[in-house]
Protein backbone atom coordinates (compact mmCIF):
# COMPACT_ATOMS: atom_id res chain seq x y z
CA UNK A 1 -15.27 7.06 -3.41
CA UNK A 2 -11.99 7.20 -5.85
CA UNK A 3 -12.15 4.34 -8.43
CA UNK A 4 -8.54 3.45 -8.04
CA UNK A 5 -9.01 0.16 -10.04
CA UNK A 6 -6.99 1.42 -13.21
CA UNK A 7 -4.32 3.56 -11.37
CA UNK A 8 -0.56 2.63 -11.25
CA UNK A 9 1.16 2.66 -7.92
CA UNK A 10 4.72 3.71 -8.04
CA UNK A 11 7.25 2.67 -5.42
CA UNK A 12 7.66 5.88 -4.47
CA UNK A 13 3.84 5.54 -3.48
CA UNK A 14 4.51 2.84 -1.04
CA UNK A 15 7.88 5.16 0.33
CA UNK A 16 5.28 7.61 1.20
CA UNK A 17 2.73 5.08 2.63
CA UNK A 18 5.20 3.07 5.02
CA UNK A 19 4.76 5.61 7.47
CA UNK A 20 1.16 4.75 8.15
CA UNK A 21 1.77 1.02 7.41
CA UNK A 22 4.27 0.83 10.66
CA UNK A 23 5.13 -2.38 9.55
CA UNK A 24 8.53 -4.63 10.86
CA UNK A 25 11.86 -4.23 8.33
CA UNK A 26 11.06 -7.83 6.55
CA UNK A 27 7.41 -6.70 5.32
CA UNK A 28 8.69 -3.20 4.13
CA UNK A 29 11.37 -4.97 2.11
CA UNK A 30 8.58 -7.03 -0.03
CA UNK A 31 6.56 -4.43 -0.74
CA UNK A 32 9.81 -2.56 -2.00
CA UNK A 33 10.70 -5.61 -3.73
CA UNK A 34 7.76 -5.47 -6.27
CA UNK A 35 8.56 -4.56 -9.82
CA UNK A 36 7.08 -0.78 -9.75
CA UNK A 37 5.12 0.47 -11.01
CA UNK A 38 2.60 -1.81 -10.40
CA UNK A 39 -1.08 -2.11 -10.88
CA UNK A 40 -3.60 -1.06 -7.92
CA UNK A 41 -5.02 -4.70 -7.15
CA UNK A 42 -1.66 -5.85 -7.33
CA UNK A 43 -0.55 -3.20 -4.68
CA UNK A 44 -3.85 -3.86 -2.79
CA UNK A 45 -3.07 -7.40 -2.92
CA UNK A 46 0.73 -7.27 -1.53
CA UNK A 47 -0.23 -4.89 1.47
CA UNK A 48 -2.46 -7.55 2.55
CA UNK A 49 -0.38 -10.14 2.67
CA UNK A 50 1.73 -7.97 4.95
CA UNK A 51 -1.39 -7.00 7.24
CA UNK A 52 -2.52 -3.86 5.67
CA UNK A 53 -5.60 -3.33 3.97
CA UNK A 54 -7.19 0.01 2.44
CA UNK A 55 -9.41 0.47 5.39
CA UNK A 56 -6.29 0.38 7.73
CA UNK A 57 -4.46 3.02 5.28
CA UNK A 58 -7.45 5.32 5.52
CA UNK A 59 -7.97 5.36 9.09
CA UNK A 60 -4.24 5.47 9.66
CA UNK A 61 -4.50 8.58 7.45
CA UNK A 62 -6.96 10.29 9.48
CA UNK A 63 -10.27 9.40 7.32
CA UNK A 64 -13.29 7.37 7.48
CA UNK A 65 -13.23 4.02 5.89
């Protein structure tokens, strides 16, 4: 597994990952409303509180969690 723990998510990132999220208008618009870039937890963090968690993102993507 990827340690992701120091990486910087970009908003472009979560552009790219909305897709998968299939999340209503509201919840995309606070994820897009973070101050990019942002650290990992704090990404991790934020697409939980709209539902979304990394095990989602990876099946959603097509891999194993």
């Amino acid at each position: 597994m990827f340690d992701l723990s120091h990486s910087q998510i970009t908003r472009q990132h979560v552009l790219d990952l909305l897709p998968l999220m299939r999340l209503d208008p509201e919840h995309e618009a606070r994820l897009l409303a973070l101050r990019y870039p942002v650290d990992f937890a704090t990404a991790a963090a934020a697409f939980q509180t709209v539902g979304v968690d990394l095990d989602t993102l990876t099946d959603r993507a097509g891999g194993s969690p």
